[in-house]
PDB file of N, CA and C in Angstrom:
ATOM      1  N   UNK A   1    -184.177  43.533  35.526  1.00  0.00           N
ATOM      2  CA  UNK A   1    -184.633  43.329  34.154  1.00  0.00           C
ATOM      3  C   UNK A   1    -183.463  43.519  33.211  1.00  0.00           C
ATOM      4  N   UNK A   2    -183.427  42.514  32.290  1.00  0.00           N
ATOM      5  CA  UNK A   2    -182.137  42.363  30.892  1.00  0.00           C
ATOM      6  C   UNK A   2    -182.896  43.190  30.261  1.00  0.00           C
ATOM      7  N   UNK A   3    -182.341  44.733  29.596  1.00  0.00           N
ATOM      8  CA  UNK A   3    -182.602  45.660  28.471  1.00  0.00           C
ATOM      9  C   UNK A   3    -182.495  44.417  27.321  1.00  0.00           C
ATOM     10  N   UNK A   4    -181.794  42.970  27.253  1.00  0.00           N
ATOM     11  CA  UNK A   4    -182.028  42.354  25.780  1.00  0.00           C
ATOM     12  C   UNK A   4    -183.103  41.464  25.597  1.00  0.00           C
ATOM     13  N   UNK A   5    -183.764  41.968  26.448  1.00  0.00           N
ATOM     14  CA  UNK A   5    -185.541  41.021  26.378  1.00  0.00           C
ATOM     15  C   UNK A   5    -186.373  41.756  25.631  1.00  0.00           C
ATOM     16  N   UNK A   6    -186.099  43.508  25.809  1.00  0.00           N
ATOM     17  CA  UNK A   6    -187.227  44.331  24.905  1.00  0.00           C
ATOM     18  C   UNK A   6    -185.832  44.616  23.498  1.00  0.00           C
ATOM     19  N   UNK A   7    -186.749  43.915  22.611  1.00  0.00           N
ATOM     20  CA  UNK A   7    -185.996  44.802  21.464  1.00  0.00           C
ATOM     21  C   UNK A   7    -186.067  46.599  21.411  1.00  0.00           C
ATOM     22  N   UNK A   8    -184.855  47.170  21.434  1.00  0.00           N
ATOM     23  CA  UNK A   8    -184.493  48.502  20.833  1.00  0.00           C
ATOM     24  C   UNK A   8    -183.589  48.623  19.833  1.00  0.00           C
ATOM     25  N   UNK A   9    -183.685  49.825  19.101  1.00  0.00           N
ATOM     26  CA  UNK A   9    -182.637  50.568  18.277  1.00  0.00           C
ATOM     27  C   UNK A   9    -181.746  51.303  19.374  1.00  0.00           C
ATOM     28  N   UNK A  10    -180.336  51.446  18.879  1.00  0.00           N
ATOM     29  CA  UNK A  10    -179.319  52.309  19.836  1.00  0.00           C
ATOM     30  C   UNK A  10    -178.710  52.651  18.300  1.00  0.00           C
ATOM     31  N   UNK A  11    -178.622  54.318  18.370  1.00  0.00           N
ATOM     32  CA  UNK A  11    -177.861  54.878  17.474  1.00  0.00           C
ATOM     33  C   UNK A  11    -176.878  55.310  17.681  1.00  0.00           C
ATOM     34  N   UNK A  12    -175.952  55.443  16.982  1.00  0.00           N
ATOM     35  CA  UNK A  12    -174.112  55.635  17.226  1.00  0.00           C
ATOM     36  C   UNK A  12    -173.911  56.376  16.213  1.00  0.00           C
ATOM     37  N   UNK A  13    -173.841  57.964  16.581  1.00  0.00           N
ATOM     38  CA  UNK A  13    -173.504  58.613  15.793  1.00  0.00           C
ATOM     39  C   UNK A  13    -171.646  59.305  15.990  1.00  0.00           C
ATOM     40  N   UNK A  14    -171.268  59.353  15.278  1.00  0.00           N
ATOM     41  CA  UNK A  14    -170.362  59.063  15.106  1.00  0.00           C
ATOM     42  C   UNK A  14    -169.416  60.579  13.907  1.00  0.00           C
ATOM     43  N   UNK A  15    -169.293  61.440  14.684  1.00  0.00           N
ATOM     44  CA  UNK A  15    -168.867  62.945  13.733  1.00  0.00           C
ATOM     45  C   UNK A  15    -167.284  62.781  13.524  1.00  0.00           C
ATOM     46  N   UNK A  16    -166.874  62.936  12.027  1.00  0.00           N
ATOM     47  CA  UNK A  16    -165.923  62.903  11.789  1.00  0.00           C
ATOM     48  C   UNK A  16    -165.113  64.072  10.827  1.00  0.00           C
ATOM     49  N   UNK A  17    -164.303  64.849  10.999  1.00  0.00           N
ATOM     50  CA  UNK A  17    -163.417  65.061  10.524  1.00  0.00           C
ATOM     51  C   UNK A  17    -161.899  65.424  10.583  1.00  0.00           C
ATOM     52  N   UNK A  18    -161.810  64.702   9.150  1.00  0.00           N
ATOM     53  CA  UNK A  18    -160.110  64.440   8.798  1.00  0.00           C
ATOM     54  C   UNK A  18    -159.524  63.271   9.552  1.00  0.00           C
ATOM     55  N   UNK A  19    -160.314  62.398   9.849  1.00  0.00           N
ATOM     56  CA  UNK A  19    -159.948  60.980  10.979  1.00  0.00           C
ATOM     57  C   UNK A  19    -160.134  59.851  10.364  1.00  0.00           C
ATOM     58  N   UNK A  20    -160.494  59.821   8.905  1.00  0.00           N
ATOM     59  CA  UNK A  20    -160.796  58.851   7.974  1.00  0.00           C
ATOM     60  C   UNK A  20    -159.673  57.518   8.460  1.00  0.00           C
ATOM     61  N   UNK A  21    -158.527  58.174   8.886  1.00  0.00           N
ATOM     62  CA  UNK A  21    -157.825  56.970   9.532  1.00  0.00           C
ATOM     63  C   UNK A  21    -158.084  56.294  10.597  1.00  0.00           C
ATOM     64  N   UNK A  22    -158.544  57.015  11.310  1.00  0.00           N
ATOM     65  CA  UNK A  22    -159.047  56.195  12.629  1.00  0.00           C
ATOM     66  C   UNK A  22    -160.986  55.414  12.533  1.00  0.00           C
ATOM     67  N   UNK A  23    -161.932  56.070  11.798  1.00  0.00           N
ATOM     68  CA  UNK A  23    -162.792  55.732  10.850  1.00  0.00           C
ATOM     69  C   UNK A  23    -163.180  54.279  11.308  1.00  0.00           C
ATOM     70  N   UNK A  24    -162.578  53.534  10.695  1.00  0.00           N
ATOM     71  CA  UNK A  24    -162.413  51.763  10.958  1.00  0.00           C
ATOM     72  C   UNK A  24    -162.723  51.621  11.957  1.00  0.00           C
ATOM     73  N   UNK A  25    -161.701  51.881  12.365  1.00  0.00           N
ATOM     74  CA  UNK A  25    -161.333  50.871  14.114  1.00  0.00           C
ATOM     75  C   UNK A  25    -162.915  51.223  15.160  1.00  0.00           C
ATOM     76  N   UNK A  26    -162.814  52.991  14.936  1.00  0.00           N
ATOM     77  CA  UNK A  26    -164.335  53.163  15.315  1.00  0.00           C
ATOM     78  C   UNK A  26    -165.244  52.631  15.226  1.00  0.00           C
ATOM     79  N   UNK A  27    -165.534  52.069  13.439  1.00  0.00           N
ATOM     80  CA  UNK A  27    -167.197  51.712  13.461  1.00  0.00           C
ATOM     81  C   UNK A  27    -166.655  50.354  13.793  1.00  0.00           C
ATOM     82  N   UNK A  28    -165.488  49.381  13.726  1.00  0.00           N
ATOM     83  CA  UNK A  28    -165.986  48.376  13.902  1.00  0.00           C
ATOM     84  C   UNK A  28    -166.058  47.774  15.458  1.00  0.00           C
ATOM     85  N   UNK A  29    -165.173  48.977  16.445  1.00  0.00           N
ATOM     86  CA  UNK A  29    -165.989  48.439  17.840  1.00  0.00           C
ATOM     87  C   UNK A  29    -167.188  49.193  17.855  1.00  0.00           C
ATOM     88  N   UNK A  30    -168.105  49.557  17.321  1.00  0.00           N
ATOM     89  CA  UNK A  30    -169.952  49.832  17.531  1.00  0.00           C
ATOM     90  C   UNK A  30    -170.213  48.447  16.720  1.00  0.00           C
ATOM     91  N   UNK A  31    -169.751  48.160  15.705  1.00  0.00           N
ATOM     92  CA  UNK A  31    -170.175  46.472  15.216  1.00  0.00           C
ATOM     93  C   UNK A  31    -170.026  45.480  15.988  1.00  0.00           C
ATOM     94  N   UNK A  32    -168.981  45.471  16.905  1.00  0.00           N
ATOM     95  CA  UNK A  32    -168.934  44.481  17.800  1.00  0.00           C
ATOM     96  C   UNK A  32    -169.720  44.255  19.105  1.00  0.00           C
ATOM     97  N   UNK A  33    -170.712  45.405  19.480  1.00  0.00           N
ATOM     98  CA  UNK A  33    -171.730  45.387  20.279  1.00  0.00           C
ATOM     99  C   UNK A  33    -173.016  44.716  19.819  1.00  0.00           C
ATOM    100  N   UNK A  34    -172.582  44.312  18.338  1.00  0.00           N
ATOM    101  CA  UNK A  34    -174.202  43.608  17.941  1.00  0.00           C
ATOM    102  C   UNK A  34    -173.900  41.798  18.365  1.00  0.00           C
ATOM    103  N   UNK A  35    -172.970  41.760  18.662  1.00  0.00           N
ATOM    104  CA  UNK A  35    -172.646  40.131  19.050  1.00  0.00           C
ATOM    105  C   UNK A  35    -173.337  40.006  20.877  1.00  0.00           C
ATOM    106  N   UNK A  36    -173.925  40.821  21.378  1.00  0.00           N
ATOM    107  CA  UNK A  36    -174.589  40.804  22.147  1.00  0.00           C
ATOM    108  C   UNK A  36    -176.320  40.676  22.310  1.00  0.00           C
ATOM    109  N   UNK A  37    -176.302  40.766  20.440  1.00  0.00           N
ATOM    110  CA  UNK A  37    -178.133  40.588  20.489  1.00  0.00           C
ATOM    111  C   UNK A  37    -178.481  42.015  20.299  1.00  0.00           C
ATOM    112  N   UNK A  38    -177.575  43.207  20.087  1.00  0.00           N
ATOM    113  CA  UNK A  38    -178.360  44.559  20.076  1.00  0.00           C
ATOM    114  C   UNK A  38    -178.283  45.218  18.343  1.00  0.00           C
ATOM    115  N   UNK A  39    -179.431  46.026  18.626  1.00  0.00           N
ATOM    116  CA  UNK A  39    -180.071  46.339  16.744  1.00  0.00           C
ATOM    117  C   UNK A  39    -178.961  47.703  16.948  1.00  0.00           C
ATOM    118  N   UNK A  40    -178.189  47.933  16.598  1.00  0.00           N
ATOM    119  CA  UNK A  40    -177.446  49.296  16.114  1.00  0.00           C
ATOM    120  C   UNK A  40    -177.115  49.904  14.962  1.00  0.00           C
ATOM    121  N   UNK A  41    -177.636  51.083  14.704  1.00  0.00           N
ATOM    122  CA  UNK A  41    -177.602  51.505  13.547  1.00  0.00           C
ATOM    123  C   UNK A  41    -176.248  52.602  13.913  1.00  0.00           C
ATOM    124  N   UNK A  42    -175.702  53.044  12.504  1.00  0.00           N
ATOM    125  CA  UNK A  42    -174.623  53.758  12.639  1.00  0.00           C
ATOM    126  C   UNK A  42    -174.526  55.038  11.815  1.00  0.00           C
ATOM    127  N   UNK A  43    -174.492  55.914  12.473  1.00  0.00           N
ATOM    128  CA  UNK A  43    -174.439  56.841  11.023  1.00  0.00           C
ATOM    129  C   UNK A  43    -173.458  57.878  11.031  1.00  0.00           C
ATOM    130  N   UNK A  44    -172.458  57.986  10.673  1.00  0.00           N
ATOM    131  CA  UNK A  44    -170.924  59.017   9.917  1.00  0.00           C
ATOM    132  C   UNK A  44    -171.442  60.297   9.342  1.00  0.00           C
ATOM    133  N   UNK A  45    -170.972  61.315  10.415  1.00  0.00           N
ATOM    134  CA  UNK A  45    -171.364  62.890  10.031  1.00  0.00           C
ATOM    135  C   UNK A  45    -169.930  63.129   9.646  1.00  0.00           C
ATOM    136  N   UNK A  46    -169.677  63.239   8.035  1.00  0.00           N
ATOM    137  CA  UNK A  46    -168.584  64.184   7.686  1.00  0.00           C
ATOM    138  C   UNK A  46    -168.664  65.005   7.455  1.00  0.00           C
ATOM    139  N   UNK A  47    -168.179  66.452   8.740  1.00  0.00           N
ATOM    140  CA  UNK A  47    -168.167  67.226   9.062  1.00  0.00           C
ATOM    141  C   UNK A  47    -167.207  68.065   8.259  1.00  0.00           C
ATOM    142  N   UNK A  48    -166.928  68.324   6.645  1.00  0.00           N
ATOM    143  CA  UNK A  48    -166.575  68.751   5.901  1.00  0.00           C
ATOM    144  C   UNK A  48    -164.969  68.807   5.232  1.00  0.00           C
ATOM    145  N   UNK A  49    -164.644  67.413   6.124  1.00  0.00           N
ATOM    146  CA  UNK A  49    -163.066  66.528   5.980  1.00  0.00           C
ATOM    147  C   UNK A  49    -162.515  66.660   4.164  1.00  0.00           C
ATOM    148  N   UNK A  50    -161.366  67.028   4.545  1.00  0.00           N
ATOM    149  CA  UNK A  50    -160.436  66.828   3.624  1.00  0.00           C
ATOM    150  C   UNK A  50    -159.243  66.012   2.994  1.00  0.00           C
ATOM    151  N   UNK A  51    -159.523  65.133   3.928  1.00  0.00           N
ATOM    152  CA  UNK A  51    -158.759  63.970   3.769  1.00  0.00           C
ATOM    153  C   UNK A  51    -159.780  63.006   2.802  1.00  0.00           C
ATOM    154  N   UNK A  52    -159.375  61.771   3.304  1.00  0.00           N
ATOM    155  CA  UNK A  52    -160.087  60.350   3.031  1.00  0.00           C
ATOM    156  C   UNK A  52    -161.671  60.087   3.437  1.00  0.00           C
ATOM    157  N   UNK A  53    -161.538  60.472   4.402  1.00  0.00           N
ATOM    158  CA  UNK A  53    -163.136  60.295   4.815  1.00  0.00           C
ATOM    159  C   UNK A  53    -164.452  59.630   3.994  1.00  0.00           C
ATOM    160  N   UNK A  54    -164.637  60.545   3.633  1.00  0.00           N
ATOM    161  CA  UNK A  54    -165.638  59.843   2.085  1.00  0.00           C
ATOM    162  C   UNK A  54    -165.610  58.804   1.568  1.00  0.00           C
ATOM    163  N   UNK A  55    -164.356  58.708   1.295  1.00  0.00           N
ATOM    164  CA  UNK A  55    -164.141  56.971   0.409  1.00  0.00           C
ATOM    165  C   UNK A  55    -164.152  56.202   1.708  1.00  0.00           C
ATOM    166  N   UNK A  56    -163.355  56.109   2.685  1.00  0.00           N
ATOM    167  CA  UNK A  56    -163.334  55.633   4.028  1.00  0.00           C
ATOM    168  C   UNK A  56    -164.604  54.953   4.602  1.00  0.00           C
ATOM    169  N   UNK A  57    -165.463  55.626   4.816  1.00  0.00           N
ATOM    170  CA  UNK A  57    -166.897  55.582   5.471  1.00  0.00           C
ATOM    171  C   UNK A  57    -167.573  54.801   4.438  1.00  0.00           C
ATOM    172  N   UNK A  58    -168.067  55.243   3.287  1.00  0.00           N
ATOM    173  CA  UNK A  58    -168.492  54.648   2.300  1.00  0.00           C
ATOM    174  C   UNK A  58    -167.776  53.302   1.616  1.00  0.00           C
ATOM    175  N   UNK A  59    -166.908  52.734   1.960  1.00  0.00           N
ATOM    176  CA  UNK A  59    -166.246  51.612   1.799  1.00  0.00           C
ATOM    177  C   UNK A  59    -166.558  50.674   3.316  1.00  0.00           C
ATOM    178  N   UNK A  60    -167.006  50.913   3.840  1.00  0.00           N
ATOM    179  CA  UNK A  60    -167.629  50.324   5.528  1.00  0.00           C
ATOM    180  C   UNK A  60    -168.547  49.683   5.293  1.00  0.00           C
ATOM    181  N   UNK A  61    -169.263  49.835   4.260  1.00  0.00           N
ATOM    182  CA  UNK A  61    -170.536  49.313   3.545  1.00  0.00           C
ATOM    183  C   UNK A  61    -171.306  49.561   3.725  1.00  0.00           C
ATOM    184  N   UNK A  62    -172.952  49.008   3.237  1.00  0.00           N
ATOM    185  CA  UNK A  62    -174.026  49.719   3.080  1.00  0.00           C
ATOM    186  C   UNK A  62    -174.550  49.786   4.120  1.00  0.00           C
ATOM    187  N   UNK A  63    -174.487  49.159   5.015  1.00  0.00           N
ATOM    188  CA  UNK A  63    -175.200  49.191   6.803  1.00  0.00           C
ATOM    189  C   UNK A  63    -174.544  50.476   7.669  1.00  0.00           C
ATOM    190  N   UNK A  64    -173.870  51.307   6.599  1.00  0.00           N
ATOM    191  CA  UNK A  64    -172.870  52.594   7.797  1.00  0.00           C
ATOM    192  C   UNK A  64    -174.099  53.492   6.942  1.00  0.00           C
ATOM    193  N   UNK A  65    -174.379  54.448   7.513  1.00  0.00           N
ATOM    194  CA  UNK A  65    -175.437  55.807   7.278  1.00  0.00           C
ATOM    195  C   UNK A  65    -174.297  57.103   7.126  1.00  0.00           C
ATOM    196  N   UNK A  66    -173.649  57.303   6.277  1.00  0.00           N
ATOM    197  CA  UNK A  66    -172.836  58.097   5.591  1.00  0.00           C
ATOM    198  C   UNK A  66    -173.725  59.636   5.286  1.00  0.00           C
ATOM    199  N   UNK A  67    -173.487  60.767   6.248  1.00  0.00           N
ATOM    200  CA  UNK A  67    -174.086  61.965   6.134  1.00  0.00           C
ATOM    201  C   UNK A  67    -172.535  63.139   6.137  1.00  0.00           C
ATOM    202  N   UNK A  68    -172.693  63.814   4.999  1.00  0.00           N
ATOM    203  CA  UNK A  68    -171.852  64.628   4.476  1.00  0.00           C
ATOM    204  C   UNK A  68    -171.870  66.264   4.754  1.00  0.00           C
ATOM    205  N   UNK A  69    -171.496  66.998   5.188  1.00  0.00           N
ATOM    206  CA  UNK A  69    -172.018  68.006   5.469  1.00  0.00           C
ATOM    207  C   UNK A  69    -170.864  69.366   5.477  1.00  0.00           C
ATOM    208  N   UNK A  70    -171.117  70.536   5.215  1.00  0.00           N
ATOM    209  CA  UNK A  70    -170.003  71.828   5.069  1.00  0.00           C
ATOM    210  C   UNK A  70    -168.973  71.698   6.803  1.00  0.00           C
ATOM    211  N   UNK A  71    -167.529  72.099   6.376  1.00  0.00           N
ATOM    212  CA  UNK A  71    -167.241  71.872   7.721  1.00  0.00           C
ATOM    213  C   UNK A  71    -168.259  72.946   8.868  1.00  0.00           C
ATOM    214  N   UNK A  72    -168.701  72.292  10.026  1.00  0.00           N
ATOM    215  CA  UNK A  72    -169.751  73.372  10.968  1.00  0.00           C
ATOM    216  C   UNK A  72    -169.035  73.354  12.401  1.00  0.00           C
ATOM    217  N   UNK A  73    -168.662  71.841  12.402  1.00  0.00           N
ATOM    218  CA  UNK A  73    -168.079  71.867  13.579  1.00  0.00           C
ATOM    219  C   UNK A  73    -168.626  70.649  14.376  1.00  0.00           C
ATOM    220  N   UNK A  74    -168.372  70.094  15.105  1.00  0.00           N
ATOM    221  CA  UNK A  74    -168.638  68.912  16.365  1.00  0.00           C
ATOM    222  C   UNK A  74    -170.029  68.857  16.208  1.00  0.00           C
ATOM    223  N   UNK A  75    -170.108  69.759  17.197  1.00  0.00           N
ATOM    224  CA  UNK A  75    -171.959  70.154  18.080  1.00  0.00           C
ATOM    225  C   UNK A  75    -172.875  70.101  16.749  1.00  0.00           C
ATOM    226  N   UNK A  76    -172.382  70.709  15.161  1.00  0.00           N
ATOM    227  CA  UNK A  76    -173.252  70.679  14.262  1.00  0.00           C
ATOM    228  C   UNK A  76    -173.545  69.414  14.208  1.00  0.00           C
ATOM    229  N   UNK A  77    -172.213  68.541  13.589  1.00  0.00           N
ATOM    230  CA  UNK A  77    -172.043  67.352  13.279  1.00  0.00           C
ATOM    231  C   UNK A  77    -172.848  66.417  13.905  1.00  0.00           C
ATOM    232  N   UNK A  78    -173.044  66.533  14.984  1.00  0.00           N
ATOM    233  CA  UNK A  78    -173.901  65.353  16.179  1.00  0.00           C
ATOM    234  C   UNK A  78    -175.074  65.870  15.676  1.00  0.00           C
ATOM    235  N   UNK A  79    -175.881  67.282  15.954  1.00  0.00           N
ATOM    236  CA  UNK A  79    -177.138  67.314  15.501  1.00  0.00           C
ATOM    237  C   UNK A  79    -177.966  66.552  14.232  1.00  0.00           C
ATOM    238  N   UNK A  80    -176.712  66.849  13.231  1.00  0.00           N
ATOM    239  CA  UNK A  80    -177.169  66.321  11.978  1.00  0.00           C
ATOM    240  C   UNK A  80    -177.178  64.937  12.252  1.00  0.00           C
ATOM    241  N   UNK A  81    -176.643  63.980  12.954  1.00  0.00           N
ATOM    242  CA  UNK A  81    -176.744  62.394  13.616  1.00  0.00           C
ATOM    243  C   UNK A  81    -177.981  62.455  13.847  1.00  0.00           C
ATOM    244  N   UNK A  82    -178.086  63.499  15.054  1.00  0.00           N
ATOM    245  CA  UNK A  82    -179.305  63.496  15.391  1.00  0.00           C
ATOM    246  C   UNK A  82    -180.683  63.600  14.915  1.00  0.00           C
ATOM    247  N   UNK A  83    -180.792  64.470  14.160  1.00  0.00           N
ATOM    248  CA  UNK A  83    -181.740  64.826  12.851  1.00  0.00           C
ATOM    249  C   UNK A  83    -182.040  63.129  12.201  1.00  0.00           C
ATOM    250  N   UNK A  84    -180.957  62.716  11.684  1.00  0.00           N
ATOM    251  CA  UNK A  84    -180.897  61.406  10.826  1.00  0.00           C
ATOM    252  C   UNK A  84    -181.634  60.255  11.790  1.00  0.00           C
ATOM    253  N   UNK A  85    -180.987  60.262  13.174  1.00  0.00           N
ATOM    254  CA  UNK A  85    -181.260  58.697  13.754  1.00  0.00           C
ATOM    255  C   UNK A  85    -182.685  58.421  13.779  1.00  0.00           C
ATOM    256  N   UNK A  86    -182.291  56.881  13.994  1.00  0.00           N
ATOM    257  CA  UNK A  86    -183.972  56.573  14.004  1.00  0.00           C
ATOM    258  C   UNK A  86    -184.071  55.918  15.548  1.00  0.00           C
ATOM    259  N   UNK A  87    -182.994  55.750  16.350  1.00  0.00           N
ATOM    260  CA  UNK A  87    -183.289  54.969  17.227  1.00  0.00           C
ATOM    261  C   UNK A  87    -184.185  55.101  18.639  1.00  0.00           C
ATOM    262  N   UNK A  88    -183.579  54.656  20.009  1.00  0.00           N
ATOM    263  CA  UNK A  88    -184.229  54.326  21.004  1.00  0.00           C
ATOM    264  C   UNK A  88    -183.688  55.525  22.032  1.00  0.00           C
ATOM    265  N   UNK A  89    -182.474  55.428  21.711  1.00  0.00           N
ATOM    266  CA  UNK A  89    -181.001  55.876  22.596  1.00  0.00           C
ATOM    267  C   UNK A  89    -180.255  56.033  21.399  1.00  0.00           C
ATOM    268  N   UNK A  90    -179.372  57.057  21.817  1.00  0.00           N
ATOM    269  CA  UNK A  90    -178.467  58.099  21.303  1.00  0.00           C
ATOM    270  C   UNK A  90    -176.982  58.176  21.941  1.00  0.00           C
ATOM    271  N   UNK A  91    -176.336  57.425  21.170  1.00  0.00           N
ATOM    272  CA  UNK A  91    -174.475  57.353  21.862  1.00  0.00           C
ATOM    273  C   UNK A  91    -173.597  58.255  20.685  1.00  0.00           C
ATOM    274  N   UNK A  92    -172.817  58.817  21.292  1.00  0.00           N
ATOM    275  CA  UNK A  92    -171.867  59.501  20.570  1.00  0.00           C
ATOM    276  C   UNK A  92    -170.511  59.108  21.028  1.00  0.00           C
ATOM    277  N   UNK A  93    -169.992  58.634  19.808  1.00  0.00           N
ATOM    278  CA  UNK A  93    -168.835  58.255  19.880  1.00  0.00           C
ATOM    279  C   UNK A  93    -167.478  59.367  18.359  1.00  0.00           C
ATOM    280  N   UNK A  94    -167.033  59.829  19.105  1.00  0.00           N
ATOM    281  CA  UNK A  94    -165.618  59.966  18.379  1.00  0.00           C
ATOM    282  C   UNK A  94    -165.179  59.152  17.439  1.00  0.00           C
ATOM    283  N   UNK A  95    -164.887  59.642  16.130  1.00  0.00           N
ATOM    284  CA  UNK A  95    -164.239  59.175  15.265  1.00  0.00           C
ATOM    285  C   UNK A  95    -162.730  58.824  15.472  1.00  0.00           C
ATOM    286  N   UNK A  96    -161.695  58.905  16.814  1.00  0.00           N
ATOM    287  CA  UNK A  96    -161.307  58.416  17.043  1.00  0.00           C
ATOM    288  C   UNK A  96    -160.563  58.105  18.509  1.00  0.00           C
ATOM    289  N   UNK A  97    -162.142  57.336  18.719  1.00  0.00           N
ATOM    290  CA  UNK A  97    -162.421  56.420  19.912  1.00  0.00           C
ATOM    291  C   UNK A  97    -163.016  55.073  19.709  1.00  0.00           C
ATOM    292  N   UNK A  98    -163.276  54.585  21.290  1.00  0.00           N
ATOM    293  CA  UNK A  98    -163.795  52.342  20.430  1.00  0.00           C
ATOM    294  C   UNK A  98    -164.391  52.578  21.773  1.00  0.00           C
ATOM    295  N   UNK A  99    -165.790  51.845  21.672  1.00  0.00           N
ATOM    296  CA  UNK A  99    -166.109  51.398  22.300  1.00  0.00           C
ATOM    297  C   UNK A  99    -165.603  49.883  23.227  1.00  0.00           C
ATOM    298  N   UNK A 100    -165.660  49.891  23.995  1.00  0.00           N
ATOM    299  CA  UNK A 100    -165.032  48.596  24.770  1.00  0.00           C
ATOM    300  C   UNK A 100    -166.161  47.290  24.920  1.00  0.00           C
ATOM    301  N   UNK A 101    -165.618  46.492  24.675  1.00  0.00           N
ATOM    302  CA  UNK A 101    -166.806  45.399  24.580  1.00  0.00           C
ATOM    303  C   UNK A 101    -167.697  45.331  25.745  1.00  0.00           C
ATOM    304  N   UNK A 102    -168.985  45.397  25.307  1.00  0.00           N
ATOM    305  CA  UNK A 102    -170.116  44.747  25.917  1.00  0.00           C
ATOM    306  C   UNK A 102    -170.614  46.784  26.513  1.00  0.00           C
ATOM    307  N   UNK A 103    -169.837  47.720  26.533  1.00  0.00           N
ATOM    308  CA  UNK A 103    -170.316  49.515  26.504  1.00  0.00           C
ATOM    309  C   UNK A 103    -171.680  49.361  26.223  1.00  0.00           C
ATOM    310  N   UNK A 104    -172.876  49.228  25.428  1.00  0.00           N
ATOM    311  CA  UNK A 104    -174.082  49.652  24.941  1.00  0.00           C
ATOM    312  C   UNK A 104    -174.677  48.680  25.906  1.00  0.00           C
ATOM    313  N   UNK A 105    -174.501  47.267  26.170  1.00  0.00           N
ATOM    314  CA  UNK A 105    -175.040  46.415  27.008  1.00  0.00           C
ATOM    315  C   UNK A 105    -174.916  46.813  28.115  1.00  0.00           C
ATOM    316  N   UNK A 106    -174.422  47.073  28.998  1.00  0.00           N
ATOM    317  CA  UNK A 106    -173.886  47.532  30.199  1.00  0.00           C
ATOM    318  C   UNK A 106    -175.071  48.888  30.530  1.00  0.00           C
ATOM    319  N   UNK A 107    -174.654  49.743  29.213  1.00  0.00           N
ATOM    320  CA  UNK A 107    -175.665  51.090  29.549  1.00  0.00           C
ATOM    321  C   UNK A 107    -176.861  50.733  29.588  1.00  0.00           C
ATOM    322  N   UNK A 108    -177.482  50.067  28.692  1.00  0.00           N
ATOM    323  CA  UNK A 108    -179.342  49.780  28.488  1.00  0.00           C
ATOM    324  C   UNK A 108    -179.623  48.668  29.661  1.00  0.00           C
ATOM    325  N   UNK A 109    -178.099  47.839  30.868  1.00  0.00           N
ATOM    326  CA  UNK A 109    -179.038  47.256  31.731  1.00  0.00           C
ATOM    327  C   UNK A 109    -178.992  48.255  32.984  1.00  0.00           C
ATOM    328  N   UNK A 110    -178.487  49.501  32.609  1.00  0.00           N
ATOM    329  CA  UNK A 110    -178.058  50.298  34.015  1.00  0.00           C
ATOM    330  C   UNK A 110    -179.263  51.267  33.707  1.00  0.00           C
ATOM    331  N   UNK A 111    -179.537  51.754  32.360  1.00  0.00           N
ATOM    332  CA  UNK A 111    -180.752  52.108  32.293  1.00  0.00           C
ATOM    333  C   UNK A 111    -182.191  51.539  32.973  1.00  0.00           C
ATOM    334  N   UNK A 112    -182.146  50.094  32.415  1.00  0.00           N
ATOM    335  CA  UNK A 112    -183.192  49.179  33.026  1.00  0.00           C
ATOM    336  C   UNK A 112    -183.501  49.503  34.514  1.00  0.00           C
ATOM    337  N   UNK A 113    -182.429  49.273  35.258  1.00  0.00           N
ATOM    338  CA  UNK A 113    -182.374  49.265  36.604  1.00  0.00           C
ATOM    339  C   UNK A 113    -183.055  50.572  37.211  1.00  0.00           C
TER     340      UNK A 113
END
């Protein structure tokens, strides 16, 4: 069974701080998993960054879920993703890491199986 026959949400949460530079490159390989047919929502835990971040994330545009928060730490940071998501499945990705093309497809048909 193809996981892209049942529509799901896959959330990509995504904890960041002080990586506002790396930021980009992140969300836009989770954007490039939607050229496969999949609904992904995204949402940016700034984990109390002092850099760029803020403007960074919020310049990604309105489809990024921008959550702001006192620095707490990683493990906080994901919860608060977590708290927020709305989805099916739950991926955590590093603010500076990339998913590799076709990653979310691959998982939901190994899930299937």
């Amino acid at each position: 069974m193809n996981m892209t026959s049942t529509p799901c949400l896959i959330s990509v949460i995504i904890p960041c701080y002080n990586y506002g530079r790396f930021l980009p490159d992140a969300v836009n390989s989770v954007l490039g998993q939607k050229k496969d047919g999949l609904a992904v929502e995204i949402i940016v835990v700034d984990d109390g960054s002092t850099d760029d971040t803020a403007a960074v994330a919020q310049g990604l545009g309105s489809s990024i879920q921008y959550i702001y928060q006192k620095n707490q730490g990683p493990s906080a940071a994901r919860n608060s993703g977590i708290r927020a998501a709305r989805g099916d499945y739950l991926v955590f990705l590093d603010a500076d890491d990339l998913l590799t093309a076709g990653t979310l497809i691959s998982h939901l048909d190994n899930f299937a199986a």
